[in-house]
C-alpha atoms as a PDB file:
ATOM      1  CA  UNK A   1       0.000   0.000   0.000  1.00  0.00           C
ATOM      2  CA  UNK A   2       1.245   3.634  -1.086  1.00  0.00           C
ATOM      3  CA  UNK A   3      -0.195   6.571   0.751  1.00  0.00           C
ATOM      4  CA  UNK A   4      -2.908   7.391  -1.645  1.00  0.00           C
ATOM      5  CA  UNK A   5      -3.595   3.479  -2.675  1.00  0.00           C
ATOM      6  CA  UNK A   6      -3.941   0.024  -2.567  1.00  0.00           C
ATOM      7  CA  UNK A   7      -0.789  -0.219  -4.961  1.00  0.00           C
ATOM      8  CA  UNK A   8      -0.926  -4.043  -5.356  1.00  0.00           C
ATOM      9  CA  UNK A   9      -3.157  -7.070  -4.268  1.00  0.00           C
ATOM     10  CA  UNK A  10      -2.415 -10.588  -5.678  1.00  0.00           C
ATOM     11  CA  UNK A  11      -0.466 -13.601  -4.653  1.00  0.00           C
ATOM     12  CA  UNK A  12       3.441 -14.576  -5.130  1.00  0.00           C
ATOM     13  CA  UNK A  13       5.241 -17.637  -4.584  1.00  0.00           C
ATOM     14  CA  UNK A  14       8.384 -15.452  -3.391  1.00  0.00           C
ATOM     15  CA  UNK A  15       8.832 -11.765  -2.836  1.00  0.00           C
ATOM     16  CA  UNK A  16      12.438 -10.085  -2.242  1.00  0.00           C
ATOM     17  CA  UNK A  17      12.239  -7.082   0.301  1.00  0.00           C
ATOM     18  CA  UNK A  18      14.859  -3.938   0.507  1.00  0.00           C
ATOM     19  CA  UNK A  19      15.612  -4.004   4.000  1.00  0.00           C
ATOM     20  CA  UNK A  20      17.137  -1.429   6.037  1.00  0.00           C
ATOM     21  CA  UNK A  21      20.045  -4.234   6.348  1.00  0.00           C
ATOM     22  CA  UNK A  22      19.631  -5.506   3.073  1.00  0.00           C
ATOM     23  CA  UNK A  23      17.351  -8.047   0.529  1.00  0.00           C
ATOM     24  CA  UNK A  24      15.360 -10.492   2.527  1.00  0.00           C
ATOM     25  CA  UNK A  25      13.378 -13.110   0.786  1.00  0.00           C
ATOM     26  CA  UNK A  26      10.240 -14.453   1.592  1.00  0.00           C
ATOM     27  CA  UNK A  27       8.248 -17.673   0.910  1.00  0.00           C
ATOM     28  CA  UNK A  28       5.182 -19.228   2.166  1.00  0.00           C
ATOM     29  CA  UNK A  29       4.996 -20.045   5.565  1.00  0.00           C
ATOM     30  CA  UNK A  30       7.920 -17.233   6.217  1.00  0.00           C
ATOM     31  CA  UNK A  31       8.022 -16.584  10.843  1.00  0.00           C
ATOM     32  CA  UNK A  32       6.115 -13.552  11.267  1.00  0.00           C
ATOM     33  CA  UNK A  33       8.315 -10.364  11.102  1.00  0.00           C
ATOM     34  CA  UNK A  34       8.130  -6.651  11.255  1.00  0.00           C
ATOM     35  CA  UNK A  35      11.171  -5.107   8.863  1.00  0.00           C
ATOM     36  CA  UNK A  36      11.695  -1.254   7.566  1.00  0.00           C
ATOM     37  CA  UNK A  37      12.335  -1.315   3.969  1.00  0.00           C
ATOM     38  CA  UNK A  38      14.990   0.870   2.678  1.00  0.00           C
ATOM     39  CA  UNK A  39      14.580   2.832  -0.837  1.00  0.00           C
ATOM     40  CA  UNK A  40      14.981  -0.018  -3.434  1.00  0.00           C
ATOM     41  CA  UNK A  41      13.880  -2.647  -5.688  1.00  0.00           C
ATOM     42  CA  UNK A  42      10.863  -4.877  -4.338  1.00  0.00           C
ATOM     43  CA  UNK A  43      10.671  -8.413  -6.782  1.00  0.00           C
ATOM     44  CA  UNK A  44       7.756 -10.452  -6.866  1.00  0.00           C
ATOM     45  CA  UNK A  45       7.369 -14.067  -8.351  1.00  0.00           C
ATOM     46  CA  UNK A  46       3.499 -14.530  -8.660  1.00  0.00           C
ATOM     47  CA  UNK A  47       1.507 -17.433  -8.118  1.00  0.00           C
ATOM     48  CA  UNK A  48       1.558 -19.190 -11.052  1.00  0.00           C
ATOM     49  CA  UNK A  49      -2.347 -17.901 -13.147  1.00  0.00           C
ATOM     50  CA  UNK A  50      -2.453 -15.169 -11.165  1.00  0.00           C
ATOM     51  CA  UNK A  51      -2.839 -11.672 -12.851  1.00  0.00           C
ATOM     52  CA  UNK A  52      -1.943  -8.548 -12.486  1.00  0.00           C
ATOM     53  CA  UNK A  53       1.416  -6.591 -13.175  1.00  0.00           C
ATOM     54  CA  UNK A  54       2.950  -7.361 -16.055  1.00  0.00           C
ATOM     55  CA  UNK A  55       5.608 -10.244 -15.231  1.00  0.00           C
ATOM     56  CA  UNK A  56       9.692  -9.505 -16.964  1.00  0.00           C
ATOM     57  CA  UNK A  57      10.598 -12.176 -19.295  1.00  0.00           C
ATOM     58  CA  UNK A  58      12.885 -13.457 -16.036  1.00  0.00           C
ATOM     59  CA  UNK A  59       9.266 -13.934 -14.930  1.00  0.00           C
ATOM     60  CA  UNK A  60       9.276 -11.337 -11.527  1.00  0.00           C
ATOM     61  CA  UNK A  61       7.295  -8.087 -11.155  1.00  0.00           C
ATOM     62  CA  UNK A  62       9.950  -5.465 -10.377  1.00  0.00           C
ATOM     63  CA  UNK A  63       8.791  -2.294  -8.225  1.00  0.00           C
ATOM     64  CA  UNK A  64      10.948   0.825  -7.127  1.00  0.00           C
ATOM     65  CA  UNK A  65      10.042   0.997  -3.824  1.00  0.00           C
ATOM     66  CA  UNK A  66      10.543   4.377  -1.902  1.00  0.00           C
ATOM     67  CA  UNK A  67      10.849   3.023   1.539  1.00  0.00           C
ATOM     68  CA  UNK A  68       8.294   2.120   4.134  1.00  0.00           C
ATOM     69  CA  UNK A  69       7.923  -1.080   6.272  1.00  0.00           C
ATOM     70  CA  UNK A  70       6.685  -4.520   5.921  1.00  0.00           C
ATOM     71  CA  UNK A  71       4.533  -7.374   7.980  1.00  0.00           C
ATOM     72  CA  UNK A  72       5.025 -10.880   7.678  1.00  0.00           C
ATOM     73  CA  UNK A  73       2.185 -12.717   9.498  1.00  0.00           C
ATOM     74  CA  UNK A  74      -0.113 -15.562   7.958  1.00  0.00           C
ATOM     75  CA  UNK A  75       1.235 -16.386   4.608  1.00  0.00           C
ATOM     76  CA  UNK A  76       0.492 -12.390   3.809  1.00  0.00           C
ATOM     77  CA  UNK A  77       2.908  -9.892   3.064  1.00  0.00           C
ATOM     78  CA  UNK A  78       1.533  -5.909   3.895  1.00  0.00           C
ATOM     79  CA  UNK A  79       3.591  -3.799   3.501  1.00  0.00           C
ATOM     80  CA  UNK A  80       3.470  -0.081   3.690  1.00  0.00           C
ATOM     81  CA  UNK A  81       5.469   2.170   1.774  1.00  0.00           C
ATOM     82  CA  UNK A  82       5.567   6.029   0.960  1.00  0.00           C
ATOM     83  CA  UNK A  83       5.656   5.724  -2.929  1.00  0.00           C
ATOM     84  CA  UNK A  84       5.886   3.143  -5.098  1.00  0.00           C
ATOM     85  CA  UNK A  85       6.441   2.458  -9.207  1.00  0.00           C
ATOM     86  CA  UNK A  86       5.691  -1.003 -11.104  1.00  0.00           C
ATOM     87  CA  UNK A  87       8.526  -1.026 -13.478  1.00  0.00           C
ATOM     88  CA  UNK A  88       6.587  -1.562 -16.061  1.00  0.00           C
ATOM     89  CA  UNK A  89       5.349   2.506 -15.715  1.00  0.00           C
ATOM     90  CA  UNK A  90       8.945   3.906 -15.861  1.00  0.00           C
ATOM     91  CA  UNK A  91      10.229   5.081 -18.724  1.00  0.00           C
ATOM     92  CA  UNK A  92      13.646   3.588 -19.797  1.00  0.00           C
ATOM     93  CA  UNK A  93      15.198   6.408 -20.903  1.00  0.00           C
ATOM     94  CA  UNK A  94      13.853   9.060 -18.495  1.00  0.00           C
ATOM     95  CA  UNK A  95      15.171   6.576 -15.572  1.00  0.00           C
ATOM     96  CA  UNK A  96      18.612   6.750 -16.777  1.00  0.00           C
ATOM     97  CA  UNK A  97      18.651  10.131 -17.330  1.00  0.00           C
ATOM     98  CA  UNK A  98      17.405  11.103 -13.993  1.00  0.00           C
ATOM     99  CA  UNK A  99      20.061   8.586 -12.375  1.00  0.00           C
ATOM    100  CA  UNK A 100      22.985   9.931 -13.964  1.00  0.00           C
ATOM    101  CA  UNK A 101      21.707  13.713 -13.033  1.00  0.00           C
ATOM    102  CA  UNK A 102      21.696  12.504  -9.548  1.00  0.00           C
ATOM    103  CA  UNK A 103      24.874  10.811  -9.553  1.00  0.00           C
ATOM    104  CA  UNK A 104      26.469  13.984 -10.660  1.00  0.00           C
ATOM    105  CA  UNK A 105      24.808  15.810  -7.913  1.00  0.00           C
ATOM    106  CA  UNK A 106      25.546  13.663  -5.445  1.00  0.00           C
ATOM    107  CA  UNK A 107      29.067  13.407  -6.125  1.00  0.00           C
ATOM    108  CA  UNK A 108      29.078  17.471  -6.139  1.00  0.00           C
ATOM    109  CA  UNK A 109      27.830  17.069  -3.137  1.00  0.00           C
ATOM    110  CA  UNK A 110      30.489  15.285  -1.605  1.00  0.00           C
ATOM    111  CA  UNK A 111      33.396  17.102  -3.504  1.00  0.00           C
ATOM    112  CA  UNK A 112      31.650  20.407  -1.615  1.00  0.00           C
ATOM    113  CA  UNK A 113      31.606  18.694   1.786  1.00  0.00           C
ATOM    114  CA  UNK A 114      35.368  17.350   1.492  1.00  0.00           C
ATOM    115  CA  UNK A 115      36.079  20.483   0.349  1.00  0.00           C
ATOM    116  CA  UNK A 116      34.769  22.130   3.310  1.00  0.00           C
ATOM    117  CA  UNK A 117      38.092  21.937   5.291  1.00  0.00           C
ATOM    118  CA  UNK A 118      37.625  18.441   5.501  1.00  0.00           C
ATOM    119  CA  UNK A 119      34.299  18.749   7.892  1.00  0.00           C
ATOM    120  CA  UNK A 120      30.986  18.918   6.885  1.00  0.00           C
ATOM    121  CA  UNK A 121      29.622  22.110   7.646  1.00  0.00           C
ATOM    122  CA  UNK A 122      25.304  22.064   7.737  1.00  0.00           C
ATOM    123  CA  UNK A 123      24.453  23.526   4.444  1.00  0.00           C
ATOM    124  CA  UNK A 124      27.028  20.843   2.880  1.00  0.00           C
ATOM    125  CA  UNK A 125      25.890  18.012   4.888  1.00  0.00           C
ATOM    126  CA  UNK A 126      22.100  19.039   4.170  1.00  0.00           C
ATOM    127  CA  UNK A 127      23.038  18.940   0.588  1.00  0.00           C
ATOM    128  CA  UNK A 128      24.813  15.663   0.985  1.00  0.00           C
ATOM    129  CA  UNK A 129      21.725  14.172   2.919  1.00  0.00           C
ATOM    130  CA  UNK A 130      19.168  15.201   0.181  1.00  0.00           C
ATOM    131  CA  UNK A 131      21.729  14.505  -3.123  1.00  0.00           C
ATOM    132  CA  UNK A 132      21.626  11.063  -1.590  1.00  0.00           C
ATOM    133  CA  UNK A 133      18.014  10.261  -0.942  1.00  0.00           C
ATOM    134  CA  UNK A 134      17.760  11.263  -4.532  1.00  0.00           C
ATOM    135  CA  UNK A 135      20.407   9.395  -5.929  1.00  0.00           C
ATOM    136  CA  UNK A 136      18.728   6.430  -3.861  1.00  0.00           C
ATOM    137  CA  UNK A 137      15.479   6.780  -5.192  1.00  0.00           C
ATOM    138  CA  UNK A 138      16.778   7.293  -9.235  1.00  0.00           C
ATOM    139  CA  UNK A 139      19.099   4.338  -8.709  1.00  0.00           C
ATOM    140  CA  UNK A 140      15.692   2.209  -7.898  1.00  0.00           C
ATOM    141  CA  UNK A 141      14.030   3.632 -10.568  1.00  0.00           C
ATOM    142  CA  UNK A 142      17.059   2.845 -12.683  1.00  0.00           C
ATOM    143  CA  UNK A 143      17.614  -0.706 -11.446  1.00  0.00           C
ATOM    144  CA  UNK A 144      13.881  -1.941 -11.917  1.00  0.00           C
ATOM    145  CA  UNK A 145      13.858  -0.785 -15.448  1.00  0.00           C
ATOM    146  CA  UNK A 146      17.003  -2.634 -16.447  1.00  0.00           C
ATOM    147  CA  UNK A 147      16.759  -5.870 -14.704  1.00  0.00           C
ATOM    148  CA  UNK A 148      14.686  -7.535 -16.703  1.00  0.00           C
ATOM    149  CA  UNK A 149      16.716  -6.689 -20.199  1.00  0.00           C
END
């Protein structure tokens, strides 16, 4: 679930999380769990029949996810995030554009804050902070749209 929506409701044999401390994968009959999901790519193997997204030739369902959190209880997956974007929506060419944009800002970024007698004063670390996040989220955007090439 996204903010404004019910983003996605189907089964899956095996879904692959973006966890704060890295992928976790889950398959049926997974111990119940409470994780925070980090900015990232969420895969999803559906139950075989069942529709929905449109499945990648590698035969997953590939989401930028913008972070959030996710429950494990039941057999069912809910999980909560603040945006997400089937990667079947993003354009190709508009998500490599925007990553390489935010690489180069990001590694402004860090050239300023090095170059801030070698400590990061706020304005510089504030920029570093939000060139990240960005460069997170275009990297996601990036990744989900070339995965399944």
């Amino acid at each position: 679930m996204a903010p404004d929506r019910v983003f996605w409701n189907a089964g899956a044999d095996e879904i692959i999380l973006p966890t704060n401390t890295g992928q976790m994968g889950v398959l049926p009959n997974h111990t119940p769990l409470i994780t925070g999901l980090d900015i990232g790519v969420l895969l999803v193997r559906p139950e075989k029949g069942s529709s929905g997204a449109p499945v990648s030739p590698t035969g997953w369902i590939s989401v930028a996810l913008m972070g959030g959190f996710a429950l494990i209880k039941d057999n069912s997956v809910t999980i909560l995030v603040n945006d997400a974007e089937l990667g079947s929506s993003i354009d190709p060419v508009s998500a490599e554009k925007s990553f390489n944009e935010a690489k180069e800002a990001l590694d402004r970024a860090i050239a300023a804050a090095t170059n801030d007698n070698q400590e990061l004063g706020s304005q510089s670390r504030k920029e570093k902070i939000e060139a990240s996040l960005t460069f997170k989220r275009a990297r996601a955007r990036f990744q989900v749209v070339t995965q399944g090439r």
